[in-house]
Protein backbone atom coordinates (compact mmCIF):
# COMPACT_ATOMS: atom_id res chain seq x y z
CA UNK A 1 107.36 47.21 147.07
CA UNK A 2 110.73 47.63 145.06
CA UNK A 3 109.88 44.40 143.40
CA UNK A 4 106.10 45.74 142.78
CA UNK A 5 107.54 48.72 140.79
CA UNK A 6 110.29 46.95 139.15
CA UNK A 7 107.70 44.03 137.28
CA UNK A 8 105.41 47.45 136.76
CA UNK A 9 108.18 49.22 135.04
CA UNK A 10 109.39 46.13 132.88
CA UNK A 11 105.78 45.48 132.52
CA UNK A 12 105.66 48.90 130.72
CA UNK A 13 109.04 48.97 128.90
CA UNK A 14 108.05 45.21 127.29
CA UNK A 15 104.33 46.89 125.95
CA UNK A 16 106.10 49.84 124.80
CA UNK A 17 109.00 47.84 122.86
CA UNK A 18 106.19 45.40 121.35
CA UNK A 19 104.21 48.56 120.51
CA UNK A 20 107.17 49.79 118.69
CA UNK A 21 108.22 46.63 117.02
CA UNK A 22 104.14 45.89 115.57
CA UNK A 23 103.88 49.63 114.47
CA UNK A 24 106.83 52.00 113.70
CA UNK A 25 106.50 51.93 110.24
CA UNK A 26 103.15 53.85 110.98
CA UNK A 27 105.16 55.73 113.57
CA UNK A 28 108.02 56.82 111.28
CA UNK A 29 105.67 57.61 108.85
CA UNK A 30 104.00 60.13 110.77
CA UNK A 31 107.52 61.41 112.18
CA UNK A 32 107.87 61.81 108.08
CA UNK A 33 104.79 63.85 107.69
CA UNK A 34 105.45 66.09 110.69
CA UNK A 35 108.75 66.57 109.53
CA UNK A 36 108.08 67.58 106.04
CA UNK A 37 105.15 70.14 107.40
CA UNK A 38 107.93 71.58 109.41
CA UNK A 39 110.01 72.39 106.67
CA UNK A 40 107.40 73.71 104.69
CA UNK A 41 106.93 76.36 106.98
CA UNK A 42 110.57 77.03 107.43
CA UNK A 43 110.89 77.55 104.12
CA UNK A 44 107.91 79.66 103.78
CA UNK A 45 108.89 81.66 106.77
CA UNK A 46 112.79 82.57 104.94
CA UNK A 47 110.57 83.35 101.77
CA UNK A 48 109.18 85.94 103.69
CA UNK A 49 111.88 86.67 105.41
CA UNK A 50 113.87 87.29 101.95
CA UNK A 51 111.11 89.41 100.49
CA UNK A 52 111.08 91.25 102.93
CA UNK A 53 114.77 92.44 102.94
CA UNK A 54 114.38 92.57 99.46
CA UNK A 55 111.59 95.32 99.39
CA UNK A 56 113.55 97.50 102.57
CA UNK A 57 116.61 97.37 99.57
CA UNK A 58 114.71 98.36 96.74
CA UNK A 59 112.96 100.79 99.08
CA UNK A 60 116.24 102.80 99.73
CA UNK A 61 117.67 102.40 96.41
CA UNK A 62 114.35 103.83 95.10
CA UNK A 63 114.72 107.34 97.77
CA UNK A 64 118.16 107.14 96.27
CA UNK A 65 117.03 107.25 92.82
CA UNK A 66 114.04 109.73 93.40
CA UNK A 67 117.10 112.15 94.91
CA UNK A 68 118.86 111.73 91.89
CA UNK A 69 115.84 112.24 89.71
CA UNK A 70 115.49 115.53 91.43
CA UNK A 71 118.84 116.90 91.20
CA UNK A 72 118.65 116.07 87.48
CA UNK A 73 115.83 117.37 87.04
CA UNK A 74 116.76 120.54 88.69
CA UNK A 75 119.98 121.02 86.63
CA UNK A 76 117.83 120.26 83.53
CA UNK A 77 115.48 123.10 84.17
CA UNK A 78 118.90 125.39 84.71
CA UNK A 79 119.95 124.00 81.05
CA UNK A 80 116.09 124.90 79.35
CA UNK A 81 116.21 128.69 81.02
CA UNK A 82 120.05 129.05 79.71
CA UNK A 83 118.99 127.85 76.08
CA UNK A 84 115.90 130.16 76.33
CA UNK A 85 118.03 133.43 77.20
CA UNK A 86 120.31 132.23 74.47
CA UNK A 87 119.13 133.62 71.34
CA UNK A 88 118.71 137.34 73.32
CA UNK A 89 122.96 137.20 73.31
CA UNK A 90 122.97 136.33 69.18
CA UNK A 91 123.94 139.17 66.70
CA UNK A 92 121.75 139.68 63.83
CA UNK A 93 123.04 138.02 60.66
CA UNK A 94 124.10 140.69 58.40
CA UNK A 95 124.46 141.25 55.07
CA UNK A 96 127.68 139.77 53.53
CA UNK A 97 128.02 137.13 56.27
CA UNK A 98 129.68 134.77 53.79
CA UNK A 99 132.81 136.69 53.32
CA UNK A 100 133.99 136.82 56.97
């Protein structure tokens, strides 16, 4: 029985090594193909990946910015009612303002 499964299994490792021998060009080729397709979607997988972090960063730099766009904007509208209550505080230009 030992001897049975022994001829069986050489039987099997001989096809498989002729097999390999007549047709791993083929074989490597496809190995090739699969492994290219592979890295194709690794690399479109970081792509989106990368965008992604990207657009969470400009996301908070934007809040940031729209924060800072308000604070400016509030001390801006401070500045406009200062320089409207401004010309209330003037004197009236007199008459002989030259010679002072």
């Amino acid at each position: 029985m030992k001897d049975k499964l022994l001829s069986i299994w050489a039987s099997i490792k001989t096809d498989l090594y002729d097999t390999w021998n007549r047709s791993k060009i083929f074989l490597l080729a496809i190995a090739g193909i699969i492994v290219a397709l592979e890295f194709q979607k690794l690399k479109e997988f970081l792509l989106v990946y990368m965008g992604k972090k990207e657009i969470q960063k400009d996301e908070k730099k934007d809040q940031q910015l729209a924060t800072q766009e308000h604070t400016e904007s509030a001390q801006a509208d401070v500045l406009v009612q200062e320089a409207e209550g401004l010309p209330s505080t003037e004197q009236p230009v007199k008459d002989g303002w030259e010679k002072n």
